[in-house]
Protein backbone atom coordinates (compact mmCIF):
# COMPACT_ATOMS: atom_id res chain seq x y z
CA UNK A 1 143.16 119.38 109.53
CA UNK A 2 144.42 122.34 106.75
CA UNK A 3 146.44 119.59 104.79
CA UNK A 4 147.80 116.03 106.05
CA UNK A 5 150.30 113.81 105.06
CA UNK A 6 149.61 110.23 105.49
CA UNK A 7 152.62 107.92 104.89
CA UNK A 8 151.25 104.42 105.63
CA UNK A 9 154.80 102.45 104.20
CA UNK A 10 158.70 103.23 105.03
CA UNK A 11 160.37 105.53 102.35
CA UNK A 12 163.70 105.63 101.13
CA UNK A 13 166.23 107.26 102.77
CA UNK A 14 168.27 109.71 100.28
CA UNK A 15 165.73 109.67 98.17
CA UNK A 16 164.87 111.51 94.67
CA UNK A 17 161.61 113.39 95.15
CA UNK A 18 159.40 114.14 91.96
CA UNK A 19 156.69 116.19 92.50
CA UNK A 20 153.58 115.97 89.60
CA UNK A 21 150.61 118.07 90.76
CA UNK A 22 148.64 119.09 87.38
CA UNK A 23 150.27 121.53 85.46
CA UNK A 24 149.22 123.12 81.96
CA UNK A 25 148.20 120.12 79.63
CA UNK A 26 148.10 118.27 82.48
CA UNK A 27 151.19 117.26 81.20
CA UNK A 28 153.40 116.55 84.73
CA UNK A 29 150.08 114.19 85.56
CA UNK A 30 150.44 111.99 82.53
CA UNK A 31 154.33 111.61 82.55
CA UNK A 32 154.23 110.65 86.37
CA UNK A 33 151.47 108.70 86.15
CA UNK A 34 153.17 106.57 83.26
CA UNK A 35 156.08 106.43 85.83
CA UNK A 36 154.22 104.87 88.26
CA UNK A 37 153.46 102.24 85.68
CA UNK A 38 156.27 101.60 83.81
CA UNK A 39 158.18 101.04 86.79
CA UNK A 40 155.45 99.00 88.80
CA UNK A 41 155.67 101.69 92.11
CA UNK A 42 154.17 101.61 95.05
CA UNK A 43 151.77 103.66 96.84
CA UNK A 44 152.90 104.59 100.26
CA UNK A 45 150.70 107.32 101.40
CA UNK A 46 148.81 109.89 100.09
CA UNK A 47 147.91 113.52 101.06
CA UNK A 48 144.06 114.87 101.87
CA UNK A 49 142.80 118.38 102.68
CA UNK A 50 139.73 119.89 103.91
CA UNK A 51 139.65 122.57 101.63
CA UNK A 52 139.20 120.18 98.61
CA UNK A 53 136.31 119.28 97.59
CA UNK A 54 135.03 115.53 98.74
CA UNK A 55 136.36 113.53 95.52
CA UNK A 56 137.56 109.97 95.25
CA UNK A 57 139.00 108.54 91.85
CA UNK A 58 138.60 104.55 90.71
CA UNK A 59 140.88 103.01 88.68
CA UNK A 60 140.50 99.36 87.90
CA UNK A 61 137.44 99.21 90.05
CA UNK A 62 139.26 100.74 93.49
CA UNK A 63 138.57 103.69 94.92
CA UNK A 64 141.29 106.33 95.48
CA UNK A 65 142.33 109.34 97.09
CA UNK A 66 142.99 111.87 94.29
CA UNK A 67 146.66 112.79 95.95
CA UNK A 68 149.08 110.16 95.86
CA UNK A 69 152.38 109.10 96.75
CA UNK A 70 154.74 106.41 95.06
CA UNK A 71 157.81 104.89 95.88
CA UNK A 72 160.48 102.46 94.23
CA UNK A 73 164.57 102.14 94.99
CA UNK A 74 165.34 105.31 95.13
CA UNK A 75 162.58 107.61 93.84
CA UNK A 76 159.61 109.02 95.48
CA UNK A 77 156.55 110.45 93.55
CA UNK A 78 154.04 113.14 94.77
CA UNK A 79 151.27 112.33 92.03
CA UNK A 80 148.25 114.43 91.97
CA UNK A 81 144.92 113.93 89.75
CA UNK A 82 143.49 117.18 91.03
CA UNK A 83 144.34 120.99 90.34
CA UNK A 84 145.32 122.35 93.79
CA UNK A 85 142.91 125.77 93.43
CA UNK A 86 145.47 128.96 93.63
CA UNK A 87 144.42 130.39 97.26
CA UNK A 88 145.39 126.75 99.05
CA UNK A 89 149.10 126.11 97.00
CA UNK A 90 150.78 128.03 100.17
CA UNK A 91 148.77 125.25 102.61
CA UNK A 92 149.93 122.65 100.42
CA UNK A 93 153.30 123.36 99.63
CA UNK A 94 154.34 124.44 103.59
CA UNK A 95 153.03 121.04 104.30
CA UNK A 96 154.94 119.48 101.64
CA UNK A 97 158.15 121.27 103.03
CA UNK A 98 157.48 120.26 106.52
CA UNK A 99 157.53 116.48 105.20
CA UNK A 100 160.65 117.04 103.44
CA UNK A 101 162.34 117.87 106.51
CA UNK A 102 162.08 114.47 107.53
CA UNK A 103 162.03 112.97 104.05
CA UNK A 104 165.46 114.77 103.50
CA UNK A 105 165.77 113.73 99.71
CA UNK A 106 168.87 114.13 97.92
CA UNK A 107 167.32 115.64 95.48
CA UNK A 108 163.71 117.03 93.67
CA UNK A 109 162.77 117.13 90.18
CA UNK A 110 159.86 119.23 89.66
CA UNK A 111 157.59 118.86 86.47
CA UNK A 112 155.55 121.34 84.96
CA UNK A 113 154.76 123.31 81.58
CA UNK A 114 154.75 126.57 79.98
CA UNK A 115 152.04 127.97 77.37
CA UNK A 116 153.20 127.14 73.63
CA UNK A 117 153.96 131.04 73.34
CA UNK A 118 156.81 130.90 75.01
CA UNK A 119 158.50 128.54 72.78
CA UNK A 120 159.94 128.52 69.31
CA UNK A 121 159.92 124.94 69.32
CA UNK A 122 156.73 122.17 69.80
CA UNK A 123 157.01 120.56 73.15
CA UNK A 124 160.78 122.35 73.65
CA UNK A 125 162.25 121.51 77.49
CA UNK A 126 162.97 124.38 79.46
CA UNK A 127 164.97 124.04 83.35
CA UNK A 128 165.70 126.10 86.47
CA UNK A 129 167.70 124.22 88.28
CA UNK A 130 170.12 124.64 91.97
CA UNK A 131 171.55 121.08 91.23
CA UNK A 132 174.79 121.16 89.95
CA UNK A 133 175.23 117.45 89.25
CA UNK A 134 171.67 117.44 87.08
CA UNK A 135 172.47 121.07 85.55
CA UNK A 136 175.45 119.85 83.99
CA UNK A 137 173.56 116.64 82.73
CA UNK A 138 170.59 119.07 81.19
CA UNK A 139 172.90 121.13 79.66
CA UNK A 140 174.95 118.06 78.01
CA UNK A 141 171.20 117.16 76.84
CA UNK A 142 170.93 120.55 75.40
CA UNK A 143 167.90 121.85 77.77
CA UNK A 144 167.10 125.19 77.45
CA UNK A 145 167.60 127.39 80.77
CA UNK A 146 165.20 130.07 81.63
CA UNK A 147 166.96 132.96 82.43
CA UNK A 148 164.34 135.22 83.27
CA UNK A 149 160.55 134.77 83.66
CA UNK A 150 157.77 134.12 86.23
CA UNK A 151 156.91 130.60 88.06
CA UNK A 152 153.48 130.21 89.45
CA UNK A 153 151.94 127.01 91.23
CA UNK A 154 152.90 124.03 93.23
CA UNK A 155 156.11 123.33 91.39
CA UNK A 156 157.34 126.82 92.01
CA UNK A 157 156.34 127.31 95.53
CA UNK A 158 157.87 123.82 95.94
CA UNK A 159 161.32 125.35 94.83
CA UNK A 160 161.62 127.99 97.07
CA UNK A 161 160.92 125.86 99.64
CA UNK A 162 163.59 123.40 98.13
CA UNK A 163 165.96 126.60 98.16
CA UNK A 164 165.14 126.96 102.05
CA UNK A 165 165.43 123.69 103.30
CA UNK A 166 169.00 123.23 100.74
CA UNK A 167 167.61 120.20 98.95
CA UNK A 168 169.17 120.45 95.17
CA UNK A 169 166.06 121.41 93.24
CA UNK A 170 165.18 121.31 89.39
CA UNK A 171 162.14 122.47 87.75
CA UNK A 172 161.81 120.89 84.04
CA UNK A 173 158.82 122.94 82.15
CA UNK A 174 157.36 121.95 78.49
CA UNK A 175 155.66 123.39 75.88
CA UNK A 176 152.20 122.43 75.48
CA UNK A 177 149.28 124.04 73.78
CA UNK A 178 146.53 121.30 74.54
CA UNK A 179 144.36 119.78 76.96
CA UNK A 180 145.59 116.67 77.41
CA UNK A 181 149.12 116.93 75.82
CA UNK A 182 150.11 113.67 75.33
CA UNK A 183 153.40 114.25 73.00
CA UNK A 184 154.38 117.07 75.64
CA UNK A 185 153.99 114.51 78.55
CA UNK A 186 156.17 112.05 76.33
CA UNK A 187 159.14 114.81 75.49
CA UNK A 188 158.96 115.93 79.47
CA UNK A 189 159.21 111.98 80.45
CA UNK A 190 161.87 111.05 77.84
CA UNK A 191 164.42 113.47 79.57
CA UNK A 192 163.08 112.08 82.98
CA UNK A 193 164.06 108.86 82.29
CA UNK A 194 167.57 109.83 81.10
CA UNK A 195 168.57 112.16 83.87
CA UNK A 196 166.99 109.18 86.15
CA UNK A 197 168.97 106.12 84.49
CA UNK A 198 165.27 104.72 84.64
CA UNK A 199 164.30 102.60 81.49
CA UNK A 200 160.81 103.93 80.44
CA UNK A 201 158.80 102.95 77.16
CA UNK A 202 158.35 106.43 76.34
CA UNK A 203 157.27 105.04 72.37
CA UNK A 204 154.48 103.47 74.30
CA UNK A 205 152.52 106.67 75.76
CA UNK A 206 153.10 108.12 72.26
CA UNK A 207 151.46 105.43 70.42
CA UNK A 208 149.11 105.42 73.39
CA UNK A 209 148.45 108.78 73.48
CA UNK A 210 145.10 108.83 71.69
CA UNK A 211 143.79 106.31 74.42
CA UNK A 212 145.41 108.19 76.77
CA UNK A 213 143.51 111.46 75.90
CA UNK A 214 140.33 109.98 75.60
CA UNK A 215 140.73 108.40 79.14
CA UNK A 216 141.40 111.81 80.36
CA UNK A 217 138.83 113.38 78.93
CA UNK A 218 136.32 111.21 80.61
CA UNK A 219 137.94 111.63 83.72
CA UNK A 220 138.02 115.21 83.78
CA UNK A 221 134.23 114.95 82.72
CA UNK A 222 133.23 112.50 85.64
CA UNK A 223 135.47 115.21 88.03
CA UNK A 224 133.29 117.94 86.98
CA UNK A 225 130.50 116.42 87.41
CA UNK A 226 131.21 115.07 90.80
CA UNK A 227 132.14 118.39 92.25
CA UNK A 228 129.34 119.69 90.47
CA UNK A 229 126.64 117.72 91.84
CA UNK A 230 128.88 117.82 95.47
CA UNK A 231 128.01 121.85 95.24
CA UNK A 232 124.33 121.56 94.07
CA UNK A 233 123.61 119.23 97.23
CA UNK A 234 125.44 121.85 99.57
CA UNK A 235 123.48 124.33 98.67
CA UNK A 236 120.17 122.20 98.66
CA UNK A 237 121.24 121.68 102.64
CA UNK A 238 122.12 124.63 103.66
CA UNK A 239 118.42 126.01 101.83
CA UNK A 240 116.79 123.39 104.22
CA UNK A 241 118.30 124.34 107.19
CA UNK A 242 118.23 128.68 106.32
C-alpha cells in the first residue's frame, strides 16, 4: 500500500490547499486544527500508510485516523496529528503530489516553524512564497521573507513539488521555542485568517492556550505510550515464533 489517499466526499474544485503535518511546536497542528473548528469543516478523507505505526486517535469518544483531511467553500486542509518519521516524507509527499494533480488547487499555503534562534523577534512570521497575488499581500502585512536558508520536512518537500506541478505555493514559518507553542500557533493563524478573508477567533486559542497545552500534552503522552506498548508486543511475537 506505501501511502493511500482515501477521499470518501467531493472536493472543491479551485481549491486553496493548506497543508498542517506537525512541525516544530507542533505549531502548524494547533493552528489547523483550530481551523477546522472555528469554521465547522468537514472531513472528507484521510490518508493511511503502512509504514506508520498502527495508531488511532479519539476525540469526543470517536475513533480516528491520525491523518486527516477537511474541507469547506473553498479551502481544503491536510491535518496531521502524527510526525511523518524523516525516511517516509519522500513516500508521503509524492503521494500528496500525485493527488494534487487531480485536486488542481489554485493555490497552497504551507505551515510550519523555525527554532526561536533564528529570530530576533518572539513568534516573528517568516514566508517563501511563488504566489504573486499572496506575496504582495504578506509583504503589505509586513512578513519577513527568507532569503536564504534550509527547508526540511513535509512542508518543504511539498513546495518543490508545488514548484513542479505550477500550483502557486507559500510556505509561512514561525518562531517557536516550546513544545506545545500555543502563542506561536495563534501569531501563524492570525495571518492565516487575513490572507484567507476567513473570520477566526484567534483571542480564543490564546486565552485557551493553557487548556490547549495541557490537552496536548496528554495526547502526546497516550501516543507514546501506544506506539510504545505496539513495539513491546512485536517483539514479544516475533520471540515466540524465533
Amino acid at each position: 500500500m506505501a501511502v493511500s489517499i482515501n477521499i470518501t466526499k467531493s472536493l472543491p474544485k479551485n481549491a486553496t490547499l493548506i497543508e498542517a503535518f506537525p512541525s516544530r511546536g507542533y505549531v502548524s497542528t494547533i493552528a489547523a486544527n483550530h481551523m477546522i473548528r472555528q469554521l465547522k469543516m468537514e472531513q472528507v478523507g484521510h490518508m493511511e500508510s503502512d509504514h506508520l505505526d498502527a495508531v488511532a486517535v479519539v476525540h469526543d469518544g470517536i475513533p480516528m485516523h491520525p491523518i486527516r483531511i477537511y474541507a469547506k467553500d473553498d479551502l481544503v486542509i491536510v491535518f496531521s496529528e502524527l510526525i511523518i518519521p524523516f525516511n517516509i516524507v519522500h513516500e508521503f509527499s509524492q503521494a500528496t503530489g500525485d493527488w494534487l494533480k487531480t485536486l488542481k488547487p489554485k493555490n497552497a499555503i504551507l505551515l510550519a516553524s523555525v527554532p526561536g534562534v533564528e529570530s530576533k523577534e518572539e513568534h516573528e512570521i517568516m514566508m517563501v512564497s511563488t504566489d504573486e497575488p499572496m506575496l504582495a499581500k504578506l509583504r503589505k502585512l509586513k512578513v519577513r521573507e527568507m532569503q536564504e536558508g534550509v527547508l526540511t520536512g513535509m512542508s518543504s518537500s511539498l513546495m518543490i513539488k508545488c514548484c513542479g506541478l505550477s500550483i502557486p505555493a507559500t510556505s509561512l514559518m514561525v518562531e517557536t521555542s516550546y513544545v506545545p507553542d500555543v502563542l506561536a500557533s495563534a501569531a501563524l493563524l492570525k495571518i492565516l485568517s487575513e490572507l484567507l478573508n476567513v473570520n477566526v477567533n484567534v483571542e480564543e486559542l490564546v486565552k485557551a492556550g493553557r487548556e490547549i497545552e495541557e490537552r496536548f500534552k496528554d495526547s502526546l503522552e497516550q501516543m507514546k505510550k501506544g506506539q510504545e506498548n505496539y513495539h513491546e508486543l512485536h517483539q514479544q511475537m516475533s520471540s515466540m515464533y524465533r
